[in-house]
C-alpha atoms as a PDB file:
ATOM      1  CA  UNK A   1       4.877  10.898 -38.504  1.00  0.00           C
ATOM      2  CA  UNK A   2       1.121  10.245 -37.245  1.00  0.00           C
ATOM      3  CA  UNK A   3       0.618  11.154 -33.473  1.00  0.00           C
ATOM      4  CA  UNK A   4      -2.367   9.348 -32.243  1.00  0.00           C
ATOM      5  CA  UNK A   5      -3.498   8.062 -28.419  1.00  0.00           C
ATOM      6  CA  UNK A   6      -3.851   4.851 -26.982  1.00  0.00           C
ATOM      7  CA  UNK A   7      -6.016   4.204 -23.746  1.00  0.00           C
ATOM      8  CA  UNK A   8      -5.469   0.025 -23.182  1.00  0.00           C
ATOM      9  CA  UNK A   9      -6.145  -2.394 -19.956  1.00  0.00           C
ATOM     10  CA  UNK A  10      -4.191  -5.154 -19.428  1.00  0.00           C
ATOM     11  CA  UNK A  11      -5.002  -8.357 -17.726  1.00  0.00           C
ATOM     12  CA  UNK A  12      -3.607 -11.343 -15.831  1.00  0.00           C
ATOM     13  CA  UNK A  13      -0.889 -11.277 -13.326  1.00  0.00           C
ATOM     14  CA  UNK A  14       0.149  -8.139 -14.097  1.00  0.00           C
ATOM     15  CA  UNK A  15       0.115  -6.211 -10.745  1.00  0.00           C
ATOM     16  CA  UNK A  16       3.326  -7.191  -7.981  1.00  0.00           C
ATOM     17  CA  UNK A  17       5.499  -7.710 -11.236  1.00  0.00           C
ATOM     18  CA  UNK A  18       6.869  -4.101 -11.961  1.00  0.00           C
ATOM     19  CA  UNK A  19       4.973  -4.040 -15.062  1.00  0.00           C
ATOM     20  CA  UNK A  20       4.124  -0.298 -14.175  1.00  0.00           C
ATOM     21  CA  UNK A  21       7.824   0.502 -13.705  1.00  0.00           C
ATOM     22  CA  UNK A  22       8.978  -1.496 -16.578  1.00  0.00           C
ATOM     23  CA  UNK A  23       5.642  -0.016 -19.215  1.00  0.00           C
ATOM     24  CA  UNK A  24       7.704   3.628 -17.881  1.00  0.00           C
ATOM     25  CA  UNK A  25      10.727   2.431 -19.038  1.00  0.00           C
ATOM     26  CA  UNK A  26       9.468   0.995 -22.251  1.00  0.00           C
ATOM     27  CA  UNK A  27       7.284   3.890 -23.370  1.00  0.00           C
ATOM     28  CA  UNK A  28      10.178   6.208 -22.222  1.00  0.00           C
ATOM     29  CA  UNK A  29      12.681   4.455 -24.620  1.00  0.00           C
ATOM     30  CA  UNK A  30      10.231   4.550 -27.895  1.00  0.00           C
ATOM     31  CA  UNK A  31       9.636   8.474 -26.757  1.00  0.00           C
ATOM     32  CA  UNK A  32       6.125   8.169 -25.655  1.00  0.00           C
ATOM     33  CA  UNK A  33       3.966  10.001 -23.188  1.00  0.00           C
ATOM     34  CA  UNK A  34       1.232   9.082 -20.738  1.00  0.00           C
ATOM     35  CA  UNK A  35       0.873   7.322 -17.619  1.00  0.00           C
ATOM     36  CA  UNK A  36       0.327   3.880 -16.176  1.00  0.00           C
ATOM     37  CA  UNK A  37      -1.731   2.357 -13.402  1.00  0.00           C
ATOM     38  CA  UNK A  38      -2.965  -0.472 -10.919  1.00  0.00           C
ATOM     39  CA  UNK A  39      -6.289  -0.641 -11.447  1.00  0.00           C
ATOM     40  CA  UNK A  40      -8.392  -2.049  -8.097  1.00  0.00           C
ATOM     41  CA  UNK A  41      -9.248  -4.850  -9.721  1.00  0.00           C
ATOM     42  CA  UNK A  42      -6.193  -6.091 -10.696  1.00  0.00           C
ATOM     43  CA  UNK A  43      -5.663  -5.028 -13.771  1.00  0.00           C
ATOM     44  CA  UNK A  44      -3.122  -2.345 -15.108  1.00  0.00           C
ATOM     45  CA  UNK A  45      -4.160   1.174 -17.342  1.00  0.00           C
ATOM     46  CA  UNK A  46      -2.216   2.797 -19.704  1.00  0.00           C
ATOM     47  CA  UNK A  47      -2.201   5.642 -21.856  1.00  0.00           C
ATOM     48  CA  UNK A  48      -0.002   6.187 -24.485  1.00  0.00           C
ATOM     49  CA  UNK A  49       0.718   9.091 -27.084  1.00  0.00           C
ATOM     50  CA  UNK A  50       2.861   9.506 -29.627  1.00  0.00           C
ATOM     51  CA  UNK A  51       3.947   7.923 -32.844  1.00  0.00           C
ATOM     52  CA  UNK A  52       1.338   5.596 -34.118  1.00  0.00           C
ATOM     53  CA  UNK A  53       4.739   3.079 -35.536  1.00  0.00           C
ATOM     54  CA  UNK A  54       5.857   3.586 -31.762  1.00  0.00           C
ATOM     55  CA  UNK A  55       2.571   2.917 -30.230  1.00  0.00           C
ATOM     56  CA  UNK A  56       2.446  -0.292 -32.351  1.00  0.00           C
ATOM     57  CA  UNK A  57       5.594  -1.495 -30.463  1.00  0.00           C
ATOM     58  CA  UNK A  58       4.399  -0.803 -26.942  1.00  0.00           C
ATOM     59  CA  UNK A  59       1.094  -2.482 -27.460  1.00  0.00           C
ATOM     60  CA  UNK A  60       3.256  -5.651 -28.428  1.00  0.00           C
ATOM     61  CA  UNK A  61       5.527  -5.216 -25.797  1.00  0.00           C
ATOM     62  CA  UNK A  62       2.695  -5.111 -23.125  1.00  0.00           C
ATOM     63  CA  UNK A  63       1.103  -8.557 -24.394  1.00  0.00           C
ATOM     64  CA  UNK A  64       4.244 -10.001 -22.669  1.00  0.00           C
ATOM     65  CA  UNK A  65       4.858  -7.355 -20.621  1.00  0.00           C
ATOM     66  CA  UNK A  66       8.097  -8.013 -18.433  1.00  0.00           C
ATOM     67  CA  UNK A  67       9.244 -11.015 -16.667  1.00  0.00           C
ATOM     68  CA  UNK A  68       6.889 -12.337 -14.062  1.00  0.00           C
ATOM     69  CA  UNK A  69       3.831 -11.255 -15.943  1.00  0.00           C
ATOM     70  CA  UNK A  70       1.445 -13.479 -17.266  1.00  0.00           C
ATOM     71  CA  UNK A  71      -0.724 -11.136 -19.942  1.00  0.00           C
ATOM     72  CA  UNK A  72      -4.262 -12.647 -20.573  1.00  0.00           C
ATOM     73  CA  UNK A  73      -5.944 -10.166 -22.436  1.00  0.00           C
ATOM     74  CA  UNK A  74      -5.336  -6.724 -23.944  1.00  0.00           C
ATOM     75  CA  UNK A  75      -8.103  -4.559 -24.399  1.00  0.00           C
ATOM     76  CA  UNK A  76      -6.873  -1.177 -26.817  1.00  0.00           C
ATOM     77  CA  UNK A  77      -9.202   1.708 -27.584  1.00  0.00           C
ATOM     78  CA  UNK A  78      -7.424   4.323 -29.947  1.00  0.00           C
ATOM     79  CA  UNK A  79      -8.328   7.873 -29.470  1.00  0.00           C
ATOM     80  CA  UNK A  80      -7.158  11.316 -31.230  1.00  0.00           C
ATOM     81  CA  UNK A  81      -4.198  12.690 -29.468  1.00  0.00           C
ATOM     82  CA  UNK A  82      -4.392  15.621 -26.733  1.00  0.00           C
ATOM     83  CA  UNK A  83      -0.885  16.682 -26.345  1.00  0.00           C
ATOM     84  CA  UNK A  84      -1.366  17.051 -22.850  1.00  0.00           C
ATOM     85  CA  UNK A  85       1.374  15.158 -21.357  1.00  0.00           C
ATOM     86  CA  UNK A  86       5.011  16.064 -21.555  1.00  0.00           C
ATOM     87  CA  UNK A  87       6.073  12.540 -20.216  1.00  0.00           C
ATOM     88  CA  UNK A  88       5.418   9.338 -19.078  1.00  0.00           C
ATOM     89  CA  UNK A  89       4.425   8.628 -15.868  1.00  0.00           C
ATOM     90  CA  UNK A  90       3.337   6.395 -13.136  1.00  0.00           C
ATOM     91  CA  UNK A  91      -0.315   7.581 -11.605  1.00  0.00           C
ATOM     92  CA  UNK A  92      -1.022   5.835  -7.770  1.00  0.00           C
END
């Protein structure tokens, strides 16, 4: 099992669709940690860690992202993993 990090921004309607609450959800079923954001501009912010297979999943899951969302663009940046978080939560 690889652990590895992934910092990604998501665009589009994305914000006023629970795609925080449902990313929690998501990451939390795969077994991920991180946290998840609004960004000011409208966008959303994750950070992921865990298993790279895992990771996969949840960057395929946010292109879609839950019902109500409208995904335009997904911007990932992979990073070596931390180990600093011991969930996955939702920053405000």
């Amino acid at each position: 099992m690889e652990i590895t990090r992934l910092h990604i921004v998501i665009e589009g309607i994305v914000q006023g669709v629970f795609f925080r609450a449902s990313t929690k959800g998501e990451s939390e079923k795969l077994g991920l940690t991180g946290w998840v954001k609004n960004c000011p501009d409208g966008r959303v912010e994750a950070v992921f860690e865990g298993d790279i297979d895992k990771i996969d999943r949840i960057i395929e899951w946010c292109k879609n992202g839950p019902p109500g969302a409208v995904v335009r663009n997904v911007e990932t940046v992979w990073e070596q993993a931390t180990g600093q978080y011991d969930t996955f939560s939702i920053r405000y």
